[in-house]
C-alpha atoms as a PDB file:
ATOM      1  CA  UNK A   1    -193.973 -89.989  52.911  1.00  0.00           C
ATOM      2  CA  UNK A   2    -192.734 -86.950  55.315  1.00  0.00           C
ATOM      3  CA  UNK A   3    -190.031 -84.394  55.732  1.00  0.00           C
ATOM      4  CA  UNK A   4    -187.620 -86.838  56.725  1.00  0.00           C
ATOM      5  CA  UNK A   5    -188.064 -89.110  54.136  1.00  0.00           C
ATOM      6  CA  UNK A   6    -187.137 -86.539  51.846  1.00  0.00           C
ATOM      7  CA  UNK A   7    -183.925 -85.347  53.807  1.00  0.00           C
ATOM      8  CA  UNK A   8    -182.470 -88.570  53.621  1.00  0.00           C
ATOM      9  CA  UNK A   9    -183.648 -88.657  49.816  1.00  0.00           C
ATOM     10  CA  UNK A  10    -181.787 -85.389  49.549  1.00  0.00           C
ATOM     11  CA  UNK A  11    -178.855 -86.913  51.216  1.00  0.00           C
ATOM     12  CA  UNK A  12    -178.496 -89.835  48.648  1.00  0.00           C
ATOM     13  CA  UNK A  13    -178.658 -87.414  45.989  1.00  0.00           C
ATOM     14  CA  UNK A  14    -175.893 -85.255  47.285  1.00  0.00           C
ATOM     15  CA  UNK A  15    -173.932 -88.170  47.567  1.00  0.00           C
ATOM     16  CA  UNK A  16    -174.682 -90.000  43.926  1.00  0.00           C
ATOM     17  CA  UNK A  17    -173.739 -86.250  42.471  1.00  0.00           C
ATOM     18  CA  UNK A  18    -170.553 -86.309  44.875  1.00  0.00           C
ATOM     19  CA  UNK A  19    -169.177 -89.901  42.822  1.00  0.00           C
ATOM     20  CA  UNK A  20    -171.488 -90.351  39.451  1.00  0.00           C
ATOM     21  CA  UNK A  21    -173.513 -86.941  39.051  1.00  0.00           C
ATOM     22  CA  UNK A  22    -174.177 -88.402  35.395  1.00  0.00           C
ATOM     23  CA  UNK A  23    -176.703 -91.086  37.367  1.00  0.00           C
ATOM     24  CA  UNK A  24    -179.039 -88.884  39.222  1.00  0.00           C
ATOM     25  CA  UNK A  25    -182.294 -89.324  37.742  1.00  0.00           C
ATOM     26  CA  UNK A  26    -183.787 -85.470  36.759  1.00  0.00           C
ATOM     27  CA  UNK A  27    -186.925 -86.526  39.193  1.00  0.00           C
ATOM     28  CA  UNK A  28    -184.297 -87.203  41.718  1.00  0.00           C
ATOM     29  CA  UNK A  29    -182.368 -84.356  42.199  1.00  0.00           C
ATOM     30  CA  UNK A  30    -181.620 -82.336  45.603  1.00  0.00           C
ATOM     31  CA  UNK A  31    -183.593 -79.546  44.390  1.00  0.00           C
ATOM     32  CA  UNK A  32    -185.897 -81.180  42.198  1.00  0.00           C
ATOM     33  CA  UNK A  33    -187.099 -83.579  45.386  1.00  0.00           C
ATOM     34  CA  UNK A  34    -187.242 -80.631  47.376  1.00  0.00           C
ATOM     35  CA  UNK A  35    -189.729 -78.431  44.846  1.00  0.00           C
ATOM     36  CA  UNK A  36    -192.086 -81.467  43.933  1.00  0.00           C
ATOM     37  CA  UNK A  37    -192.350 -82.592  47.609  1.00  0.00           C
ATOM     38  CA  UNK A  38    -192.988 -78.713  48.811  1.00  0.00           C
ATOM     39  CA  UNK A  39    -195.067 -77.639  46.400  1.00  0.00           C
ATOM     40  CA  UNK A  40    -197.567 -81.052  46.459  1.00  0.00           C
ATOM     41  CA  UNK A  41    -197.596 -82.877  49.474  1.00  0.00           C
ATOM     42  CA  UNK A  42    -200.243 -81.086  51.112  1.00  0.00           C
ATOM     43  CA  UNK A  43    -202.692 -81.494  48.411  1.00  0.00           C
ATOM     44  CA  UNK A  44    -201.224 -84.815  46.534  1.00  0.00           C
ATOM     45  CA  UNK A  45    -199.526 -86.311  49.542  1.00  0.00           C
ATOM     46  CA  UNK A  46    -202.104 -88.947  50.609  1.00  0.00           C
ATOM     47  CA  UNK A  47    -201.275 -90.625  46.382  1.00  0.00           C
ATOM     48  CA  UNK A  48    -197.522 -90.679  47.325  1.00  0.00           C
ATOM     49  CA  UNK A  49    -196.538 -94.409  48.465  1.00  0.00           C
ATOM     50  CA  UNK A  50    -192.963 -94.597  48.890  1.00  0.00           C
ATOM     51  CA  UNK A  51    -190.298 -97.467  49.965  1.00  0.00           C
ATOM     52  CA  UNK A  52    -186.754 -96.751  51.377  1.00  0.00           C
ATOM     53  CA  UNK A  53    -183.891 -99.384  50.987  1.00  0.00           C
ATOM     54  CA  UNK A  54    -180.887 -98.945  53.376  1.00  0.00           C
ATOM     55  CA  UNK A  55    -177.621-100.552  53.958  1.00  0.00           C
ATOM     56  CA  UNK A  56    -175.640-100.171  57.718  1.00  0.00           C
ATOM     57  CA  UNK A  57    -178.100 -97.217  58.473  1.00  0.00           C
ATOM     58  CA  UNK A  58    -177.662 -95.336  55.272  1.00  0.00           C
ATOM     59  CA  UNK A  59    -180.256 -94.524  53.059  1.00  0.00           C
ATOM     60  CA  UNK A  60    -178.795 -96.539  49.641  1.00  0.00           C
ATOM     61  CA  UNK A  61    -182.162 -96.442  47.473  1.00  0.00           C
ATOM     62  CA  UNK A  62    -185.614 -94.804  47.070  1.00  0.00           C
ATOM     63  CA  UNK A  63    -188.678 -95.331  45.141  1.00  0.00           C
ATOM     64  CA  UNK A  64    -191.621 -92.353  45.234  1.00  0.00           C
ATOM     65  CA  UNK A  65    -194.674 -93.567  43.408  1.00  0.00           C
ATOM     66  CA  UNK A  66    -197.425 -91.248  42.231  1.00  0.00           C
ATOM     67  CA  UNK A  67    -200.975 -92.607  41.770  1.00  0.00           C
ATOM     68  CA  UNK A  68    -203.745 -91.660  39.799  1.00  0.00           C
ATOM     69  CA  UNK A  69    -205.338 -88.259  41.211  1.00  0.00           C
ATOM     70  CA  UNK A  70    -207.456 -85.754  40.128  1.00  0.00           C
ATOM     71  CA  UNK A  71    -205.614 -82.271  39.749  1.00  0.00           C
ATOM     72  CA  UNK A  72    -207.785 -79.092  40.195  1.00  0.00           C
ATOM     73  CA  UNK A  73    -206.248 -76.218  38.137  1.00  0.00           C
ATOM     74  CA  UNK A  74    -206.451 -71.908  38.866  1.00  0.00           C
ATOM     75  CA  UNK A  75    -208.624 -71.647  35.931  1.00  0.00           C
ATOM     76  CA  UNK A  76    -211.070 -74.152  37.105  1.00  0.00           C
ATOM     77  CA  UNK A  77    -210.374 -77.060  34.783  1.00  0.00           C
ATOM     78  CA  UNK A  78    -209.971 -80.499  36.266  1.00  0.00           C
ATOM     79  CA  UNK A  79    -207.397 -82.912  34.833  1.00  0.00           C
ATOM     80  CA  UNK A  80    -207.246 -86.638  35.749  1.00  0.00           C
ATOM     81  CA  UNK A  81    -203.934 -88.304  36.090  1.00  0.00           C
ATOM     82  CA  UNK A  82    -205.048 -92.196  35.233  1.00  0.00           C
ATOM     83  CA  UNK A  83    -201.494 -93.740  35.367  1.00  0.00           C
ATOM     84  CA  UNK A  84    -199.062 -94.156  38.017  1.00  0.00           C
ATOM     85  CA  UNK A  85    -195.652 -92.700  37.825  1.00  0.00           C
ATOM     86  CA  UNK A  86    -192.373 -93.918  39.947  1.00  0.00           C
ATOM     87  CA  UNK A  87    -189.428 -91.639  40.707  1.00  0.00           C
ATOM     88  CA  UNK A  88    -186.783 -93.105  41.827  1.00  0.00           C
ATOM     89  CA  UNK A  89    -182.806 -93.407  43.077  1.00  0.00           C
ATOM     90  CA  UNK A  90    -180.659 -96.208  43.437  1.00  0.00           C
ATOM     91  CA  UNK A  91    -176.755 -95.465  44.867  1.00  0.00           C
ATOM     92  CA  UNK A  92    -174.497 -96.931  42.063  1.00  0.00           C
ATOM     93  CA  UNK A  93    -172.573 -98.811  44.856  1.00  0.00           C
ATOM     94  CA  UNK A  94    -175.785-101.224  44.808  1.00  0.00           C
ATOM     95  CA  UNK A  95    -176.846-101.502  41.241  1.00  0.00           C
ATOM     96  CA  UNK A  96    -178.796-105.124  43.039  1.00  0.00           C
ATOM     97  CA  UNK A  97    -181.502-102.817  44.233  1.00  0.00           C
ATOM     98  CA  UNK A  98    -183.016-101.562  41.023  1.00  0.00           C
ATOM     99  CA  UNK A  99    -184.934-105.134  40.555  1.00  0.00           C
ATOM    100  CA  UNK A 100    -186.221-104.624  44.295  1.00  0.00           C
ATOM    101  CA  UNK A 101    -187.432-101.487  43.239  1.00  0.00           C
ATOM    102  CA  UNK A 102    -188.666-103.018  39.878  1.00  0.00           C
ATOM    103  CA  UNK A 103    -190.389-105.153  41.808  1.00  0.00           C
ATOM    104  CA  UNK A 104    -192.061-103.205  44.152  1.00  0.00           C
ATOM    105  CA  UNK A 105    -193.309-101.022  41.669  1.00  0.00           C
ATOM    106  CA  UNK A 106    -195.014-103.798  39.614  1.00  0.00           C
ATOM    107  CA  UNK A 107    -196.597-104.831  42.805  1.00  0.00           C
ATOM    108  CA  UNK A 108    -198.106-100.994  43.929  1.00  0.00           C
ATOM    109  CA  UNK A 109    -199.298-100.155  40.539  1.00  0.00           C
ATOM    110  CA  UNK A 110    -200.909-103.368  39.879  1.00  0.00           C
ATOM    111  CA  UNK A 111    -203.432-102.855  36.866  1.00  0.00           C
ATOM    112  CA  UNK A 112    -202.372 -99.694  36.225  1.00  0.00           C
ATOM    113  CA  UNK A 113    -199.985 -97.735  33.103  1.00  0.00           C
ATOM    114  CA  UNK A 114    -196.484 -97.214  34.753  1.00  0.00           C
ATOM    115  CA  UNK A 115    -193.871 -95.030  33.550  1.00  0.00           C
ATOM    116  CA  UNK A 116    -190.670 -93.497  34.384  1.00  0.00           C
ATOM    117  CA  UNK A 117    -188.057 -91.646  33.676  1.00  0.00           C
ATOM    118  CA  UNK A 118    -184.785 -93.375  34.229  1.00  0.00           C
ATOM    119  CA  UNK A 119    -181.163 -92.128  33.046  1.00  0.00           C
ATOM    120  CA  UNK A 120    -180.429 -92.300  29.560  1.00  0.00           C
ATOM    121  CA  UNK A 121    -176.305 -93.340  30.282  1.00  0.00           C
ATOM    122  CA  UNK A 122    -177.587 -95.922  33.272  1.00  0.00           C
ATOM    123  CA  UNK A 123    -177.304 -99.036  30.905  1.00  0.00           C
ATOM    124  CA  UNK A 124    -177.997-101.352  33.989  1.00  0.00           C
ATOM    125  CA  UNK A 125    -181.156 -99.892  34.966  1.00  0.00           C
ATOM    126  CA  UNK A 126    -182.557 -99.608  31.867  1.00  0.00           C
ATOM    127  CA  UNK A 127    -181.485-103.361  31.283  1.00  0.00           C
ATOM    128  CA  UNK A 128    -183.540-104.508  34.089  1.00  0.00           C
ATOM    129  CA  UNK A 129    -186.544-102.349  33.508  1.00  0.00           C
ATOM    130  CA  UNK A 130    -186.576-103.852  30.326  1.00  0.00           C
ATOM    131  CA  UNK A 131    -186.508-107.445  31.197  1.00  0.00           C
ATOM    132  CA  UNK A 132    -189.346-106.395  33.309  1.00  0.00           C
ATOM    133  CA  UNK A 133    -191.300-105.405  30.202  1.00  0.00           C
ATOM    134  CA  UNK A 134    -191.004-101.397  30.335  1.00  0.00           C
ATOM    135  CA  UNK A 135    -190.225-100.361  26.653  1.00  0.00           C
ATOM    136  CA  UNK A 136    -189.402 -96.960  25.392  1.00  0.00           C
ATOM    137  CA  UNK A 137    -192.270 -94.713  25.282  1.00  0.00           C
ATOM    138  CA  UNK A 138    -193.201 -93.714  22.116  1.00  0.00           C
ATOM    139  CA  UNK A 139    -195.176 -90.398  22.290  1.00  0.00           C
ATOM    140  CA  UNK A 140    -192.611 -89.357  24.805  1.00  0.00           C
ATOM    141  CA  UNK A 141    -189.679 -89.730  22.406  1.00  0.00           C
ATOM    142  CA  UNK A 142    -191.927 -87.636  19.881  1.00  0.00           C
ATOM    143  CA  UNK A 143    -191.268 -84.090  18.404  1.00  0.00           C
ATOM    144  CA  UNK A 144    -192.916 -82.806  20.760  1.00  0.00           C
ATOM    145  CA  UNK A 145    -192.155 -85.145  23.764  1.00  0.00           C
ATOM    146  CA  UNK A 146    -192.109 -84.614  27.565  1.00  0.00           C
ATOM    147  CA  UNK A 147    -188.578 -86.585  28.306  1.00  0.00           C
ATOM    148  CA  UNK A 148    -185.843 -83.630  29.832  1.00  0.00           C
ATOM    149  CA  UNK A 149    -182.669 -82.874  29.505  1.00  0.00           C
ATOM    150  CA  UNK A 150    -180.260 -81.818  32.690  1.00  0.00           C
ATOM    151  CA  UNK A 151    -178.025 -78.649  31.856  1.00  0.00           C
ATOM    152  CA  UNK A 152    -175.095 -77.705  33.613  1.00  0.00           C
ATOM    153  CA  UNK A 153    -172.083 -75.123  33.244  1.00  0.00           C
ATOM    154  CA  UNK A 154    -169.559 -73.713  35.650  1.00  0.00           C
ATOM    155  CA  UNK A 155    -169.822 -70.170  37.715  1.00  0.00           C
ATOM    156  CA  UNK A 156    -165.922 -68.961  37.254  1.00  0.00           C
ATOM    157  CA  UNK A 157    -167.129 -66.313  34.759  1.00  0.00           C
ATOM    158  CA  UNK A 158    -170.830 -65.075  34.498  1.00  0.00           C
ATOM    159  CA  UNK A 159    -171.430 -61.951  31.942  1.00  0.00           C
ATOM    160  CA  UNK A 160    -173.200 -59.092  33.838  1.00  0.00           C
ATOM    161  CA  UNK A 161    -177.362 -58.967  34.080  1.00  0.00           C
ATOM    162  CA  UNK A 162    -178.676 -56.073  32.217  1.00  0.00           C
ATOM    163  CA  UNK A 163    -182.170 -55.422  32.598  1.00  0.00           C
ATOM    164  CA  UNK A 164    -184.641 -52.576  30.751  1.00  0.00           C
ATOM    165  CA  UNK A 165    -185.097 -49.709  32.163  1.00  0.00           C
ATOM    166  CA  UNK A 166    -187.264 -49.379  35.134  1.00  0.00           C
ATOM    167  CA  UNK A 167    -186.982 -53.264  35.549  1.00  0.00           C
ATOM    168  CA  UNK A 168    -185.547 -54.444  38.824  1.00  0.00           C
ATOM    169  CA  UNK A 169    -184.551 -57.420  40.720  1.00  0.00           C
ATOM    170  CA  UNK A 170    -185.900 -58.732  43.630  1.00  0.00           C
ATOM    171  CA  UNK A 171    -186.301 -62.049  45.746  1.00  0.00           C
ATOM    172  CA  UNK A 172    -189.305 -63.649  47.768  1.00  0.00           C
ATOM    173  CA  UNK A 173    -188.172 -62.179  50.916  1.00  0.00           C
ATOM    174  CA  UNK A 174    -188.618 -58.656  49.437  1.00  0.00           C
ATOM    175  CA  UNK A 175    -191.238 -59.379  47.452  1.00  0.00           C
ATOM    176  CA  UNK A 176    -193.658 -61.118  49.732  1.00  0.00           C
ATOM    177  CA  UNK A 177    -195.556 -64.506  49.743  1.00  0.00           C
ATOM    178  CA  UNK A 178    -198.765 -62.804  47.274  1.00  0.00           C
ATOM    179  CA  UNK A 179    -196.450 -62.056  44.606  1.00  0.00           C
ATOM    180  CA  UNK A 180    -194.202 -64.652  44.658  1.00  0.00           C
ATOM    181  CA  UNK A 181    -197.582 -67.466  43.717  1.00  0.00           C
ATOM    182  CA  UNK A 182    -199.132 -64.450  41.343  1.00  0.00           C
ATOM    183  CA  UNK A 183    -195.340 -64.483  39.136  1.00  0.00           C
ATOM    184  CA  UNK A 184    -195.760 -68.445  39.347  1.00  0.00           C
ATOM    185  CA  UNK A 185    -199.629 -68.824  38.641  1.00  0.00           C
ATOM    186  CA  UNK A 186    -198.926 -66.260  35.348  1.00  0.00           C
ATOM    187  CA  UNK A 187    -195.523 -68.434  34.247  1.00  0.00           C
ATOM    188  CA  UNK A 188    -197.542 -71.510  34.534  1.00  0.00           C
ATOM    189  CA  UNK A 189    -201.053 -71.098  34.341  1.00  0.00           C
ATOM    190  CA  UNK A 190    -203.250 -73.681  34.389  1.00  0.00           C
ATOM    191  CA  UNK A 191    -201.608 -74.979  37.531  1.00  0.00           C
ATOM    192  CA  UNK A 192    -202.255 -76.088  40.809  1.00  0.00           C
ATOM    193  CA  UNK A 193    -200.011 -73.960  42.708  1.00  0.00           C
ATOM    194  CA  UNK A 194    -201.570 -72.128  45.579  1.00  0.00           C
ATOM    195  CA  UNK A 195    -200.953 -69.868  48.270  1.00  0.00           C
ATOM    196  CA  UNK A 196    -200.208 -73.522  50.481  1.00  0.00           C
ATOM    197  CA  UNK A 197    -197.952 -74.839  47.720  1.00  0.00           C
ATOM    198  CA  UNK A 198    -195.813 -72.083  48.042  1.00  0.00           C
ATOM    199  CA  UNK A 199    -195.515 -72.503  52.218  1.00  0.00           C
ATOM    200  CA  UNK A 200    -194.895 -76.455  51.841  1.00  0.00           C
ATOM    201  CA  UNK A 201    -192.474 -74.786  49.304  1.00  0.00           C
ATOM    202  CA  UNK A 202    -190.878 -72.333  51.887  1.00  0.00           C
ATOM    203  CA  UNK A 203    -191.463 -75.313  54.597  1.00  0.00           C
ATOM    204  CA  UNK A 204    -188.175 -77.463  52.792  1.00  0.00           C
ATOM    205  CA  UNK A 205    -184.904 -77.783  54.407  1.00  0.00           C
ATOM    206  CA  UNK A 206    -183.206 -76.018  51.741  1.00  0.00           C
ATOM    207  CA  UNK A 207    -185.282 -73.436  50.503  1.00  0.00           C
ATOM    208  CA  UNK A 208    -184.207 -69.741  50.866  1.00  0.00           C
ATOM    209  CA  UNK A 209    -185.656 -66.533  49.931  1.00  0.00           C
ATOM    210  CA  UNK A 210    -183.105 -64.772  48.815  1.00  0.00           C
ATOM    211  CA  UNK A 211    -181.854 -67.749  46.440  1.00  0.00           C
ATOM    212  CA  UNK A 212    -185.514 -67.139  45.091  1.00  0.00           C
ATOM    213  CA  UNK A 213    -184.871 -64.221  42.089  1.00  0.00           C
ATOM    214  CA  UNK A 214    -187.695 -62.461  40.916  1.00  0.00           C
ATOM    215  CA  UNK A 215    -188.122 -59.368  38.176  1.00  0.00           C
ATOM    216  CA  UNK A 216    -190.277 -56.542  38.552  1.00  0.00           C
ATOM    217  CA  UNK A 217    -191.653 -54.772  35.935  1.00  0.00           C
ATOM    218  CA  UNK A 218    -191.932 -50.933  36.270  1.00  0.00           C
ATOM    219  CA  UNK A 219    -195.583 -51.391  37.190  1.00  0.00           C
ATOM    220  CA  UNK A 220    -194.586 -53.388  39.922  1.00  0.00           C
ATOM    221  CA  UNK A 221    -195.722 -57.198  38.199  1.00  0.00           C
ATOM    222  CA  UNK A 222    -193.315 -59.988  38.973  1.00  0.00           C
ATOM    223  CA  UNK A 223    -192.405 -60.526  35.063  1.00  0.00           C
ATOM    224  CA  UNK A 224    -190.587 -63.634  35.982  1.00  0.00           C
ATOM    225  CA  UNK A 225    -188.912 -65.918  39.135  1.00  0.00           C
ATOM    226  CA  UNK A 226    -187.145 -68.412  39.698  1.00  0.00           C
ATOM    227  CA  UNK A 227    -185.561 -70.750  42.773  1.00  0.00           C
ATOM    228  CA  UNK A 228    -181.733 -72.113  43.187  1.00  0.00           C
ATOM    229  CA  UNK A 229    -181.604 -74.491  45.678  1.00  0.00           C
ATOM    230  CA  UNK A 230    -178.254 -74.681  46.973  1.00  0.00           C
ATOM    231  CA  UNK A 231    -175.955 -78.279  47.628  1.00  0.00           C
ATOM    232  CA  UNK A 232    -173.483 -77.038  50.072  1.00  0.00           C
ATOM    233  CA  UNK A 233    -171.848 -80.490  50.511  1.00  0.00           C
ATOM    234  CA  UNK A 234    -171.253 -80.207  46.421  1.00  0.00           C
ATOM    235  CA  UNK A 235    -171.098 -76.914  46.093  1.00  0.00           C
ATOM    236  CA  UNK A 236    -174.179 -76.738  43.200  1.00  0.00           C
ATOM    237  CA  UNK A 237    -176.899 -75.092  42.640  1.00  0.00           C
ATOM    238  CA  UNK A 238    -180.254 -75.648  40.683  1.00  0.00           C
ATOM    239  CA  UNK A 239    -182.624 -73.299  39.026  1.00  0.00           C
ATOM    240  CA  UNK A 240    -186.123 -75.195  39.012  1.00  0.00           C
ATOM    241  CA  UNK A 241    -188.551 -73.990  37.988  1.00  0.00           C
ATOM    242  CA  UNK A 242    -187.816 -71.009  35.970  1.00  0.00           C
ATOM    243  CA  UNK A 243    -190.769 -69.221  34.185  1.00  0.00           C
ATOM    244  CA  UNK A 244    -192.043 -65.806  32.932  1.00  0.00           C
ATOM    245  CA  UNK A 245    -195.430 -63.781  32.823  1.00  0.00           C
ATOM    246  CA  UNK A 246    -196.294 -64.122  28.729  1.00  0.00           C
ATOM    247  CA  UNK A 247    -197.316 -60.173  28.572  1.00  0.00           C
ATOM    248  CA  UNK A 248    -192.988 -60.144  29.407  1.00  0.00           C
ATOM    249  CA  UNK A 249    -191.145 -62.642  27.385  1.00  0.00           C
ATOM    250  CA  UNK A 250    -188.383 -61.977  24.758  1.00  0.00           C
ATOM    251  CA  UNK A 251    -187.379 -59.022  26.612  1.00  0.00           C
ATOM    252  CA  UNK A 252    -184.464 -60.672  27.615  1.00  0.00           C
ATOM    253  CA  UNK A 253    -185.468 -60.571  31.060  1.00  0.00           C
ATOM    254  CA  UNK A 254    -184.992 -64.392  32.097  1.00  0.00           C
ATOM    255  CA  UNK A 255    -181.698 -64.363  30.234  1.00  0.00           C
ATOM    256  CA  UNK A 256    -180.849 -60.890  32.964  1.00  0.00           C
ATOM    257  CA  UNK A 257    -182.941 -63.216  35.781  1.00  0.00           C
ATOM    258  CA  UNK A 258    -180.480 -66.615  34.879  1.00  0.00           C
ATOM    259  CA  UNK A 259    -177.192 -64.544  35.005  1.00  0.00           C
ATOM    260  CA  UNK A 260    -178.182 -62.410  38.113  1.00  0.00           C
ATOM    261  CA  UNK A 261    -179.262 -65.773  39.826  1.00  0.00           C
ATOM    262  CA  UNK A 262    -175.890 -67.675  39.371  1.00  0.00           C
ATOM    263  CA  UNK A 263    -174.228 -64.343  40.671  1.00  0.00           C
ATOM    264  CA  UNK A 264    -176.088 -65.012  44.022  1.00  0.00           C
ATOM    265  CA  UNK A 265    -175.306 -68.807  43.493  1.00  0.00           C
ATOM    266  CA  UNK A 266    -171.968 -68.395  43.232  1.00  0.00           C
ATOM    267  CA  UNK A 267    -171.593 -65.812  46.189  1.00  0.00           C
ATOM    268  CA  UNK A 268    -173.085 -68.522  48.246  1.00  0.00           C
ATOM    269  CA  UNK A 269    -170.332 -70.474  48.045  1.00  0.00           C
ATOM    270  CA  UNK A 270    -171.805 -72.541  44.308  1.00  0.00           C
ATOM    271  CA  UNK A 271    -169.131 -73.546  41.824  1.00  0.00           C
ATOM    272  CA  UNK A 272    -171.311 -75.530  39.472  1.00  0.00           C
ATOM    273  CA  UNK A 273    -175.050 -73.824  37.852  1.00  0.00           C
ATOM    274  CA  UNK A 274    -177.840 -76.903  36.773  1.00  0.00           C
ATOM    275  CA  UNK A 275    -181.246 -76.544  35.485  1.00  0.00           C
ATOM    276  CA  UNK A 276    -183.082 -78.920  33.447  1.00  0.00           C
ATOM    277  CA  UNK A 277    -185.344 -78.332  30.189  1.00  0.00           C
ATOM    278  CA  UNK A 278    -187.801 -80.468  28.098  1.00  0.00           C
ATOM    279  CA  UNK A 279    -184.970 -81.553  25.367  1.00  0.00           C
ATOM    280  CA  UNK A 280    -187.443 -83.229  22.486  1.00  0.00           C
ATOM    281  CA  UNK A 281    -187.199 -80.723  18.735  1.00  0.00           C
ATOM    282  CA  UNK A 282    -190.624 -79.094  19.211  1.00  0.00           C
ATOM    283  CA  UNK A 283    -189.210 -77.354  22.701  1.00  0.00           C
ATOM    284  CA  UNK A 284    -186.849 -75.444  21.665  1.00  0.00           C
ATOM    285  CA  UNK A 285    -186.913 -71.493  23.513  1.00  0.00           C
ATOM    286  CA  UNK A 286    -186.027 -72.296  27.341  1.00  0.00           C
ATOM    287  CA  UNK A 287    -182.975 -74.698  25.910  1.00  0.00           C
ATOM    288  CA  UNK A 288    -182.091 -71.788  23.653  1.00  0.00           C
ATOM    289  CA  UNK A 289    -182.809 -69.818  26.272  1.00  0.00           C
ATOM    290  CA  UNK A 290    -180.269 -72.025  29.005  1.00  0.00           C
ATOM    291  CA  UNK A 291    -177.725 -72.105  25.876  1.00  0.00           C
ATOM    292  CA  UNK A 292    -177.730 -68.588  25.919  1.00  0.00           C
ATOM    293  CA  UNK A 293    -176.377 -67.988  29.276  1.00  0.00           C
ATOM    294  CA  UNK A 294    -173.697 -70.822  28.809  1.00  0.00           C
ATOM    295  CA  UNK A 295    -175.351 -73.804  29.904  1.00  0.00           C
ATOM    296  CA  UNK A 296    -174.488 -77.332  27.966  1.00  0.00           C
ATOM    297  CA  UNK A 297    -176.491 -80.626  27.996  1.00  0.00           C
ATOM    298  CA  UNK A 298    -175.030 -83.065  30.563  1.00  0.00           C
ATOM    299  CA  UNK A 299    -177.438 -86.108  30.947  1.00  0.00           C
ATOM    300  CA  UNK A 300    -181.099 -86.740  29.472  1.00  0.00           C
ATOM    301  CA  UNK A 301    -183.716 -89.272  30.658  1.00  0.00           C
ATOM    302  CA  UNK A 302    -185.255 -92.056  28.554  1.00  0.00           C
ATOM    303  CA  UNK A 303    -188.931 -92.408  29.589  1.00  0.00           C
ATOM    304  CA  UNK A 304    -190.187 -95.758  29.713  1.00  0.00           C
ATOM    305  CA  UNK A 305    -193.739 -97.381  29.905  1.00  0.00           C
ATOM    306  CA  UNK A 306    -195.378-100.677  30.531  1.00  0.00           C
ATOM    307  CA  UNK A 307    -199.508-100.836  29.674  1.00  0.00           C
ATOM    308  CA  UNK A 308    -201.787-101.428  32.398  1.00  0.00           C
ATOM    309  CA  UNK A 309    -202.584-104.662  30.907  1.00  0.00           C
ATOM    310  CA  UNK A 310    -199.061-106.177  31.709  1.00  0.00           C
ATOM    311  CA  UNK A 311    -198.669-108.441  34.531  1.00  0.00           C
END
């Protein structure tokens, strides 16, 4: 898969959120595509098999599969992915395609555990996956289960940011390319993200610094960051990812980071705010957190599995 792939990708989720935004897929997002695609293809790329369907020269449906991989972490631990894992999009205008992209994905990850994580309200798709034997995954569904939940709210009125004193903000222009991976690699840690995630990152078509928030702390760490990627054509924006340095949380300064961000969002010409959160019971403080600043669930996905020894 290249750049191009995932333009056109991009494209047919700008149009899916122009006619049914309750049927993008939370894998499949403009923004989400764009941060998974930037911040692994250079190191991950070569375990990315993808197939594009399209109908009188448009893009109409995608499938993105991920195969097993070992993941080298900043703290030196290894962890090996032994599944495979399909995100995908299919245009509701051709509902036909999801068994082609059934299909396909049986035939890749032959021998292997699949999941995904299709929409919860896309009763078709999840029709067909299960007549191709995917059931609901269990462990996923669980208190403390990794299925998400997409977010949304409106930008007419956003409550002023207040910060503590001797907090400021600032974005990844300011803030330079060394700080901007040390406020991720603290938010996230263990991770993968490097110095060369964060330029396949910067690399995307739609990434911008100054749509990339950061807060300092008065001893000049970057407490916490975040990216909006900005839909012109739809006039959205998406916070992903969002995180913040542990020595700095419940200081309310994500909660001043989230409202300053839509701010910027909305001066860009955004009239609609996403972001998306694990929603199982046990994970409860960044959808408190989302809550907070006036976000409301929209859609949630419904992961699905089929073991490795199905044909």
């Amino acid at each position: 898969m290249n750049a191009a792939d995932v333009r056109l990708m991009q494209g047919l989720a700008q149009r899916v959120t122009a006619v049914r935004p309750d049927l993008v897929n939370s894998d499949a997002s403009y923004g989400e595509l764009a941060w998974i695609w930037g911040k692994g293809q250079a190191a991950a790329g070569a375990t990315w098999p993808r197939r594009l369907w399209f109908s009188g020269g448009e893009l109409v449906a995608w499938a993105w599969l991920t195969l097993p991989r070992r993941v080298r972490r900043n703290d030196g631990s290894v962890k090996d992915v032994t599944g495979a894992y399909l995100a995908y999009q299919v245009h509701p205008d051709h509902p036909e395609l999801v068994d082609e992209v059934i299909d396909w994905y049986d035939r890749t990850a032959a021998g292997l555990e699949r999941t995904l994580l299709p929409n919860a309200v896309d009763e078709f798709a999840l029709e067909r996956w299960a007549a191709h034997g995917y059931r609901t995954d269990p462990e996923s569904l669980g208190d403390e289960g990794s299925w998400t939940q997409l977010n949304e709210r409106d930008l007419t009125d956003i409550e002023e940011p207040v910060l503590p004193d001797g907090f400021r903000f600032r974005n990844a222009d300011e803030a330079g390319p060394e700080a901007v991976v040390r406020a991720h690699l603290a938010a996230w840690a263990p991770s993968p993200y490097t110095a060369e995630s964060y330029e396949g990152v910067r690399a995307t078509a739609p990434y911008r610094g100054d749509l990339h928030v950061l807060v300092e702390a008065p001893d000049g760490t970057m407490a916490c960051s975040a990216i909006m990627w900005l839909d012109e054509l739809n006039a959205t924006a998406e916070f992903e990812p969002v995180g913040t340095h542990p020595d700095y949380r419940r200081r309310g300064l994500a909660r001043a980071m989230l409202l300053h961000g839509m701010r910027l969002a909305r001066a860009a010409g955004a009239r609609q705010m996403t972001v998306a959160c694990l929603g199982a019971p046990g994970h409860v403080k960044a959808r408190q957190l989302y809550y907070g600043v006036g976000f409301k669930m929209f859609t949630r996905d419904m992961p699905l599995i089929k073991a490795a020894t199905a044909a």
